[in-house]
C-alpha atoms as a PDB file:
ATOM      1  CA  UNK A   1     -35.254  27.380   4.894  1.00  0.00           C
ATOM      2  CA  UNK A   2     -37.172  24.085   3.119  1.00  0.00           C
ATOM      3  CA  UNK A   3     -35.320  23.347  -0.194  1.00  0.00           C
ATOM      4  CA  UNK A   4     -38.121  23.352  -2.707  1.00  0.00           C
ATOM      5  CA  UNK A   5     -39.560  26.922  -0.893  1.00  0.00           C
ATOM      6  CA  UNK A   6     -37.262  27.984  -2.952  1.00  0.00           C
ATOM      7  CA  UNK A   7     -37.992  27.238  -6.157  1.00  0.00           C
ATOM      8  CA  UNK A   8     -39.876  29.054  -9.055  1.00  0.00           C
ATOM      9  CA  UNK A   9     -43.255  27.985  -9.930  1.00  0.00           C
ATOM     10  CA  UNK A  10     -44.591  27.028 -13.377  1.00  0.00           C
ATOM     11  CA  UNK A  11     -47.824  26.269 -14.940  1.00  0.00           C
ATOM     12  CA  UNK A  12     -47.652  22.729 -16.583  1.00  0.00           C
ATOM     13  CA  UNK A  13     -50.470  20.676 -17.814  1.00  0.00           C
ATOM     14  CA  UNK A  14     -49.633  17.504 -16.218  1.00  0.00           C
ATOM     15  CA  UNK A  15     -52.750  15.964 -17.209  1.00  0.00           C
ATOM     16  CA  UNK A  16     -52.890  16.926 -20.860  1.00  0.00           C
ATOM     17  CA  UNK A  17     -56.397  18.244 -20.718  1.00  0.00           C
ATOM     18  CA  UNK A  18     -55.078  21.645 -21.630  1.00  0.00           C
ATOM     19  CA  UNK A  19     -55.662  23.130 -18.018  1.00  0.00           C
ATOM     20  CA  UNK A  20     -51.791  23.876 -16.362  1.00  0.00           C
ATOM     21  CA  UNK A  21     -51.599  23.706 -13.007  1.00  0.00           C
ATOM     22  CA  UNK A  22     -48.898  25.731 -10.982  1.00  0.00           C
ATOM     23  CA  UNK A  23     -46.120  23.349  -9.773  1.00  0.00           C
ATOM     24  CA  UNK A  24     -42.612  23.443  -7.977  1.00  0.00           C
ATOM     25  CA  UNK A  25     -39.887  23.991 -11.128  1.00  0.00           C
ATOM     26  CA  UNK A  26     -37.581  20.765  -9.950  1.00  0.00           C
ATOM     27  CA  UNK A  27     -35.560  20.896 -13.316  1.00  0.00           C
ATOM     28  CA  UNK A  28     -33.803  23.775 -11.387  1.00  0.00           C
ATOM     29  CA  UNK A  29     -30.229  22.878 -10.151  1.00  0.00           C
ATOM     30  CA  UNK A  30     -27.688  25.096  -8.534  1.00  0.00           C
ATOM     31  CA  UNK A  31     -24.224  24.145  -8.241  1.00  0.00           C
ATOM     32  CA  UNK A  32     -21.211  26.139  -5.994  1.00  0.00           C
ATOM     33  CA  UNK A  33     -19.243  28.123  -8.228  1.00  0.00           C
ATOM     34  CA  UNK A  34     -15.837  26.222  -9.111  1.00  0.00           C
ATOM     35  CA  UNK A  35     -13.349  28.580  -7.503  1.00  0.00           C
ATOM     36  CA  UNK A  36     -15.192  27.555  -3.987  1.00  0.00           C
ATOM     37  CA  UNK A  37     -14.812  23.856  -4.551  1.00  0.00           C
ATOM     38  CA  UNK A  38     -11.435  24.346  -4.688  1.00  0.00           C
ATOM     39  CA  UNK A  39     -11.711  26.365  -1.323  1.00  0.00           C
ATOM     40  CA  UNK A  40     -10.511  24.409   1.434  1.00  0.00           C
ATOM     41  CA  UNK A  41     -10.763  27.109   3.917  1.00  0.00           C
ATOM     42  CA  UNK A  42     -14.456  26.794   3.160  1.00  0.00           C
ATOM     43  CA  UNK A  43     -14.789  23.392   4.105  1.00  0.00           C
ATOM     44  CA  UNK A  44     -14.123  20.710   6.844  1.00  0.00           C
ATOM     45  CA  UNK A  45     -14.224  17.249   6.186  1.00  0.00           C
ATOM     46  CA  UNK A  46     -16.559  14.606   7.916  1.00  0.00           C
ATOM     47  CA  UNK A  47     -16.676  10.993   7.965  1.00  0.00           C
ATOM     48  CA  UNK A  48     -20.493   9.928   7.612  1.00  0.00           C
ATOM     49  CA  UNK A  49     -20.750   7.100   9.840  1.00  0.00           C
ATOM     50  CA  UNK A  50     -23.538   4.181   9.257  1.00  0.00           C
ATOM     51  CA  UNK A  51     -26.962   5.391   9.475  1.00  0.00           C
ATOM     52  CA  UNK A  52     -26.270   8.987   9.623  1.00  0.00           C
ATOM     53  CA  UNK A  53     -28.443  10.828   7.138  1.00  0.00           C
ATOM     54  CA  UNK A  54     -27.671  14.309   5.552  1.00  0.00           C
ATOM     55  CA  UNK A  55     -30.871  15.865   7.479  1.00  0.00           C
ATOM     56  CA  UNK A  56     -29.019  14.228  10.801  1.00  0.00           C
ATOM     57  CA  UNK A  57     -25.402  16.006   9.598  1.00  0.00           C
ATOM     58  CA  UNK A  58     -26.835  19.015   8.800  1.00  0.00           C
ATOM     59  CA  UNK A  59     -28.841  19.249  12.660  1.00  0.00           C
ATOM     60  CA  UNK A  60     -25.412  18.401  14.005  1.00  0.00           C
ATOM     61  CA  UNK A  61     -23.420  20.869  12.088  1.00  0.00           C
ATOM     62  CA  UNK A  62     -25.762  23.258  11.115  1.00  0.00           C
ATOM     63  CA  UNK A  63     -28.592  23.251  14.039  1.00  0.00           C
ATOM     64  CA  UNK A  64     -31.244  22.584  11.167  1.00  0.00           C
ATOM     65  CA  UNK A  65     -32.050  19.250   9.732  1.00  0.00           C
ATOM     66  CA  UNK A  66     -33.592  21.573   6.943  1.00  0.00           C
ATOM     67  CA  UNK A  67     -30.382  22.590   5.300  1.00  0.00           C
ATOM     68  CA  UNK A  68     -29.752  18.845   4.406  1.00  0.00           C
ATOM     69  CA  UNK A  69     -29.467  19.804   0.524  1.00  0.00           C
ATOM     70  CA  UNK A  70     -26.376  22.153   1.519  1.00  0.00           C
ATOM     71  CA  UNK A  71     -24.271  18.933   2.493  1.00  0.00           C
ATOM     72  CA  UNK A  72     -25.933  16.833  -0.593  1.00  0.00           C
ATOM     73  CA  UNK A  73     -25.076  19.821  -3.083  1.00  0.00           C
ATOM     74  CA  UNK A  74     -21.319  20.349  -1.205  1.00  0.00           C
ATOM     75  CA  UNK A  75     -20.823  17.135  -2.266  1.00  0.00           C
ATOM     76  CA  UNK A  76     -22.011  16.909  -6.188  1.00  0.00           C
ATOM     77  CA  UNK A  77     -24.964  14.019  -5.029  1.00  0.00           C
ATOM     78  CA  UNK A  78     -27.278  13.670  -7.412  1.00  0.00           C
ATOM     79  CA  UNK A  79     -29.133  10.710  -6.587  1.00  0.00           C
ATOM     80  CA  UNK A  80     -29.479   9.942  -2.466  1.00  0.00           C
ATOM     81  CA  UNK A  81     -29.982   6.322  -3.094  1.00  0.00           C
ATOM     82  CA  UNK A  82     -26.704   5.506  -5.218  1.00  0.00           C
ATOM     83  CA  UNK A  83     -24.496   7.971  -3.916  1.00  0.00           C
ATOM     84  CA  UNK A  84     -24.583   8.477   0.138  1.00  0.00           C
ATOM     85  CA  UNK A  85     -23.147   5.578   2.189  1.00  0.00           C
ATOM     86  CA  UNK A  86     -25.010   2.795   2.696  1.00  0.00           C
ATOM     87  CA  UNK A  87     -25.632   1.533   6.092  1.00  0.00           C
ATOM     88  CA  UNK A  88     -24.040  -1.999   6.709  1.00  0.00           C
ATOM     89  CA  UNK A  89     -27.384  -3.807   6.364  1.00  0.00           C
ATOM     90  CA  UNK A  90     -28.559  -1.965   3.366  1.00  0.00           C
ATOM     91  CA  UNK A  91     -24.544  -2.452   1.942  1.00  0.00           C
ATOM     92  CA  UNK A  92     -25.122  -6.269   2.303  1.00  0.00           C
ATOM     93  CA  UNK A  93     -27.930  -6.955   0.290  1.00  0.00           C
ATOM     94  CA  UNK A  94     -26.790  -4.425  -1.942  1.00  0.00           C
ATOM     95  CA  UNK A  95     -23.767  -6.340  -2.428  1.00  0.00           C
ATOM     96  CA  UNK A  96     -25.797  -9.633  -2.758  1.00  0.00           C
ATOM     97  CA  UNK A  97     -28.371  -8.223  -5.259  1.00  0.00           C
ATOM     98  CA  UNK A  98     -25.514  -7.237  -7.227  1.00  0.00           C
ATOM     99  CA  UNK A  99     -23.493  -9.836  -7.790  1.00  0.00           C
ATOM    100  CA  UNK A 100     -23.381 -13.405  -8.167  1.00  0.00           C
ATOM    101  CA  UNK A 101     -20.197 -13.858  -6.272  1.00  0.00           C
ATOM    102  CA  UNK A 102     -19.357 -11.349  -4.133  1.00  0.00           C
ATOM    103  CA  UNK A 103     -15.833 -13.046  -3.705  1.00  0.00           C
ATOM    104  CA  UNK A 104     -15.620 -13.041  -6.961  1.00  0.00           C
ATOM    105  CA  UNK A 105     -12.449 -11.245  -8.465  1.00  0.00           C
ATOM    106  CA  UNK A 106     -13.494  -7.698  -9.653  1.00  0.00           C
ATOM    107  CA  UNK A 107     -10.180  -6.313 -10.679  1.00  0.00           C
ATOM    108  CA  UNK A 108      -6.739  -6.279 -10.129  1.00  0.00           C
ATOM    109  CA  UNK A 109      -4.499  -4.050  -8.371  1.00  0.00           C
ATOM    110  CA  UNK A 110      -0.926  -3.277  -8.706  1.00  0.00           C
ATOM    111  CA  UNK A 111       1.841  -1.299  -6.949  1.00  0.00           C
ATOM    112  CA  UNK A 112       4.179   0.530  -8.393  1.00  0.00           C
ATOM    113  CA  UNK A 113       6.461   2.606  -6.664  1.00  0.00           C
ATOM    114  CA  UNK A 114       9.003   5.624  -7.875  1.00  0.00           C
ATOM    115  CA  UNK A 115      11.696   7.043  -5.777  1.00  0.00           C
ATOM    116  CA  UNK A 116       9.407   8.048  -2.631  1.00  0.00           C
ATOM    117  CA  UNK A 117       6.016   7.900  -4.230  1.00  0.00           C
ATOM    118  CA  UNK A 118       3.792   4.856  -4.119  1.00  0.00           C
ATOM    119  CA  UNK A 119       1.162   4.404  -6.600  1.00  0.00           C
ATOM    120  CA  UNK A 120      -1.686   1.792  -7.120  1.00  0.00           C
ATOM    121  CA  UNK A 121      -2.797   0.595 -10.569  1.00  0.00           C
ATOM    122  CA  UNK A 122      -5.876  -0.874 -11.444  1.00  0.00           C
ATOM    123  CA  UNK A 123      -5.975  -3.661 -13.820  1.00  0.00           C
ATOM    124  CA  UNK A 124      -8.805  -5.176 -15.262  1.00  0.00           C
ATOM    125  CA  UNK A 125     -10.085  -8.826 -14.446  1.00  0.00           C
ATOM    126  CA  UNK A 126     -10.043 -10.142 -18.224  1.00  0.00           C
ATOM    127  CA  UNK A 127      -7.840 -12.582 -20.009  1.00  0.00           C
ATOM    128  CA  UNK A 128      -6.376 -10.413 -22.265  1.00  0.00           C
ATOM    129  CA  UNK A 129      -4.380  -8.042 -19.742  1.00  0.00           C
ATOM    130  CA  UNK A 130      -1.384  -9.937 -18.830  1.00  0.00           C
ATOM    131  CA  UNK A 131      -1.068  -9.465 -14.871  1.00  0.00           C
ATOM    132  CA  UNK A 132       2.333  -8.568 -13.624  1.00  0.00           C
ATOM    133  CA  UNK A 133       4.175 -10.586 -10.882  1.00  0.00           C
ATOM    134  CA  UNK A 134       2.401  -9.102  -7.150  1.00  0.00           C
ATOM    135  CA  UNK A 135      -0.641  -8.426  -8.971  1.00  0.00           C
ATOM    136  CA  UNK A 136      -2.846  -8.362  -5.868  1.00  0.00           C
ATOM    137  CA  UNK A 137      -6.834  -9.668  -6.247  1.00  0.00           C
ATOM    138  CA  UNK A 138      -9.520  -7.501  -5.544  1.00  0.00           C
ATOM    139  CA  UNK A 139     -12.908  -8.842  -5.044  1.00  0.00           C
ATOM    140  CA  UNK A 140     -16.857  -7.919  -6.296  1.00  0.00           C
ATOM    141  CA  UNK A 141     -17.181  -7.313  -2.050  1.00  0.00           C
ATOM    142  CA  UNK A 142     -13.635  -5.432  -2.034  1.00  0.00           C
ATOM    143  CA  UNK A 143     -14.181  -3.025  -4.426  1.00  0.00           C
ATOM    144  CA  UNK A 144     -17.821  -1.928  -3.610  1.00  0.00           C
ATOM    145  CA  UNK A 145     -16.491  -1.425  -0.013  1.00  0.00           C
ATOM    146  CA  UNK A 146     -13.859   0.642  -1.237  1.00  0.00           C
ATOM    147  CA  UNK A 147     -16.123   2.778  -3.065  1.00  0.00           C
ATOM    148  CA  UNK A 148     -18.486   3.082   0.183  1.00  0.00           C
ATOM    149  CA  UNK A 149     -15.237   4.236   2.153  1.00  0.00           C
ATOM    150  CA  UNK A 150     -14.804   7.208  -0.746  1.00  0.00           C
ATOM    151  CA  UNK A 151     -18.388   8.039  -0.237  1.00  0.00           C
ATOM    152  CA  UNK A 152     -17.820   8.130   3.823  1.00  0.00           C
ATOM    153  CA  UNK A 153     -15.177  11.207   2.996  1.00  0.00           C
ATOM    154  CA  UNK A 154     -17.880  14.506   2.578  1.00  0.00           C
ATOM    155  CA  UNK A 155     -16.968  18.088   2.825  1.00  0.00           C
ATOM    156  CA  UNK A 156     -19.231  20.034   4.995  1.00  0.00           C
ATOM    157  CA  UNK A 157     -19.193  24.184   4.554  1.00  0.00           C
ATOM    158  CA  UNK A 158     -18.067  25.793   7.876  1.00  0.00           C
ATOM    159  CA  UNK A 159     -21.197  26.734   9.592  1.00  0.00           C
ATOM    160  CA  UNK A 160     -19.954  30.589   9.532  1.00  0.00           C
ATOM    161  CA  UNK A 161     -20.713  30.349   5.610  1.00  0.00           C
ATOM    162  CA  UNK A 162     -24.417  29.047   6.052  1.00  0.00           C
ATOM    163  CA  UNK A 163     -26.242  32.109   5.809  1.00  0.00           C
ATOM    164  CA  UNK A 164     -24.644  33.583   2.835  1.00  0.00           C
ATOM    165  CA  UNK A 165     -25.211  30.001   0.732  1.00  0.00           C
ATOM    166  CA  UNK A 166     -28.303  30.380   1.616  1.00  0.00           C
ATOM    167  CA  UNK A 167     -28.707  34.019   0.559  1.00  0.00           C
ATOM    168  CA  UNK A 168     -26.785  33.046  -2.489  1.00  0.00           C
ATOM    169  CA  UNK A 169     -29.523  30.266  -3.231  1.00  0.00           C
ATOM    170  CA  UNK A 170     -32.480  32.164  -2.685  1.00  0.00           C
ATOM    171  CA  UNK A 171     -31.188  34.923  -5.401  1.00  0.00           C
ATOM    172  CA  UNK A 172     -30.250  32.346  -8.091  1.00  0.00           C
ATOM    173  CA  UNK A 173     -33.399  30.735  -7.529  1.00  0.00           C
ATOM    174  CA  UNK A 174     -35.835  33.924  -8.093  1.00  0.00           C
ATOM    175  CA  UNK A 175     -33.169  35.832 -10.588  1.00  0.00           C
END
C-alpha cells in the first residue's frame, strides 16, 4: 500500500493560467487516535540504529518497505530530516554546522534527589541563573547527542495490527 495512493485528488491551478490540474491532496494528515498512543499493548519499542531508515524498519518488521509512513506517523515525525536519527557522519557535521563550539557549554544540569527518587534539572547557561554547588556542565555536543539518543527510542505497532491501520487509513482518507 504506497502512502500517497491513498490520498484524495484535487484540481488546483498550479500555474495560475486558470486551467486546474488534478493533483495528490498532501495537506491531508492522519494522526492515531489518542486512546491508542497511550496503548502499550499496541506497541513495541525499537532502538533505530545508525543508518537504518524507516522504509528499512518497516521491511524488517513489517515485510514491506512500503508501510514506512506507519513507523514515521507512530512516532508524531513530521519532518524526516530534523526528526529521525542522524547517522554518525551526518550527526557530525550537523553538530559542526551548528555551532561554533561544539564544547561549548549548552546548559546546565542538576540533581536533585527526594527520598528514593532521583531527578535531573536543567538550568540554563546564562549569567543571571545562579548555579547551585554540583551543577554539572553540559556541552553544545552533549546535549544534541542526548536529543539523538531520545530520537533512537521509536514505538513500532505490533505487526498483528498492520492491516487494520491500514484499513483504518484508507477509510479516513476517502470518507
Amino acid at each position: 500500500m504506497a502512502y500517497f495512493k491513498q490520498f484524495p485528488k484535487v484540481d488546483y491551478d498550479v500555474r495560475g493560467t486558470g486551467t486546474p490540474q488534478q493533483m495528490t491532496d498532501i495537506t491531508r494528515r492522519v494522526r492515531f487516535r489518542d486512546y491508542m498512543k497511550k496503548s502499550f499493548i499496541v506497541f513495541d519499542y525499537y532502538d533505530v540504529k545508525s543508518g537504518e531508515t524507516p522504509e528499512y524498519i518497516a521491511n524488517e518488521f513489517y515485510g514491506d518497505p512500503e508501510l514506512h509512513w506507519i513507523v514515521i506517523m507512530t512516532n508524531d515525525i513530521v519532518d524526516y530530516f530534523t526528526e529521525w536519527p542522524m547517522t554518525v557522519p551526518q550527526f557530525e557535521r550537523f553538530v559542526k554546522s551548528k555551532y561554533d563550539d561544539a564544547n561549548g557549554i549548552h546548559h546546565y544540569c542538576f540533581s536533585q534527589t527526594s527520598g528514593d527518587t532521583t531527578t535531573l534539572i536543567d538550568l540554563p547557561n546564562d549569567a543571571a541563573t545562579a548555579l547551585p554547588a554540583g551543577a554539572t556542565p553540559v556541552t553544545n555536543y552533549e546535549y544534541e547527542e542526548l536529543l539523538q539518543e531520545k530520537r533512537r527510542r521509536i514505538r513500532l505497532i505490533q505487526p498483528r495490527f498492520i492491516e487494520q491501520i491500514k484499513k483504518e487509513f484508507n477509510n479516513k482518507m476517502n470518507g
